[in-house]
Protein backbone atom coordinates (compact mmCIF):
# COMPACT_ATOMS: atom_id res chain seq x y z
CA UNK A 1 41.29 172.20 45.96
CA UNK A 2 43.23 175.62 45.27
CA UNK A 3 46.08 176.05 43.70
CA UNK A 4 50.08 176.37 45.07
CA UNK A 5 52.90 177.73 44.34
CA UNK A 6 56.34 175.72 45.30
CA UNK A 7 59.84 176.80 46.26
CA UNK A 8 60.54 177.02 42.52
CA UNK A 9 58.62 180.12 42.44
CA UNK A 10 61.00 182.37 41.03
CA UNK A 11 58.80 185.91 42.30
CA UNK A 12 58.75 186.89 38.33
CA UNK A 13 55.47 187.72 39.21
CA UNK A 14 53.43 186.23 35.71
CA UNK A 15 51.03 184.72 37.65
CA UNK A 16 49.58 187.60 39.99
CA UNK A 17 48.21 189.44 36.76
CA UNK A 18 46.33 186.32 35.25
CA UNK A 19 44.57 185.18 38.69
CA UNK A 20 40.98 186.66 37.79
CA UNK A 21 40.10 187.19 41.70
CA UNK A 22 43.28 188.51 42.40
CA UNK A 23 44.20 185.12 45.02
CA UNK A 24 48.20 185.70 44.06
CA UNK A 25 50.30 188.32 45.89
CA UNK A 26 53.43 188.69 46.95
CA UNK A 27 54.77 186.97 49.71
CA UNK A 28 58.10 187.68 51.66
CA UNK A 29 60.51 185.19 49.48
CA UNK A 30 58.11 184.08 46.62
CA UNK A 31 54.46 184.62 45.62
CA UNK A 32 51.45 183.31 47.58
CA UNK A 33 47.88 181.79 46.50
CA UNK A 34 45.15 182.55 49.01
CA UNK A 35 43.30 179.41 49.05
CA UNK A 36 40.23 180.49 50.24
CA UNK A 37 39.99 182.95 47.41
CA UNK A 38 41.68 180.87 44.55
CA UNK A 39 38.80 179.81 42.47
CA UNK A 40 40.98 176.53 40.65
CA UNK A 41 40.45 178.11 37.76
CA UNK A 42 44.19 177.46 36.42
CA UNK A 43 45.03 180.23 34.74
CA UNK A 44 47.86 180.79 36.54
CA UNK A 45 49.80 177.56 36.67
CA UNK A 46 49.63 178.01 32.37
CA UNK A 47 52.07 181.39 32.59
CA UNK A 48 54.39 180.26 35.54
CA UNK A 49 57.68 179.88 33.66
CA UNK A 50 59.28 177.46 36.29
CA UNK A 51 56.40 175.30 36.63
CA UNK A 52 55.65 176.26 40.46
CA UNK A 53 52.16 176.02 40.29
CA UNK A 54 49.79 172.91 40.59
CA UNK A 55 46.77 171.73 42.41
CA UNK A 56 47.38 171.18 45.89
C-alpha cells in the first residue's frame, strides 16, 4: 500500500528529496506521492515536519 500525503502537507518540500524513486513531486496546492511508483519504503513520512505522510 503506498504512501500519502494529507491536507497538512505544508509544500516545504522535505520529503521529495528523501523518496529514493523519486514518487514525490509537486502538486498544484501541496506535494503528491505517485502510488504506482512509491515503493513503501517510508523514508519520507520520517522528514515530513507536519506529519502528512502515512500509509494509505
Amino acid at each position: 500500500m503506498a504512501y500519502v500525503i494529507s491536507d497538512s502537507c505544508v509544500s516545504c518540500g522535505a520529503c521529495e528529496g528523501e523518496c529514493p524513486v523519486g514518487a514525490i513531486s509537486a502538486g498544484d496546492s501541496q506535494y503528491e506521492i505517485d502510488a504506482a511508483s512509491c515503493i513503501d519504503c517510508g523514508a519520507c513520512a520520517g522528514t515530513c515536519p507536519t506529519g502528512a505522510i502515512a500509509q494509505g
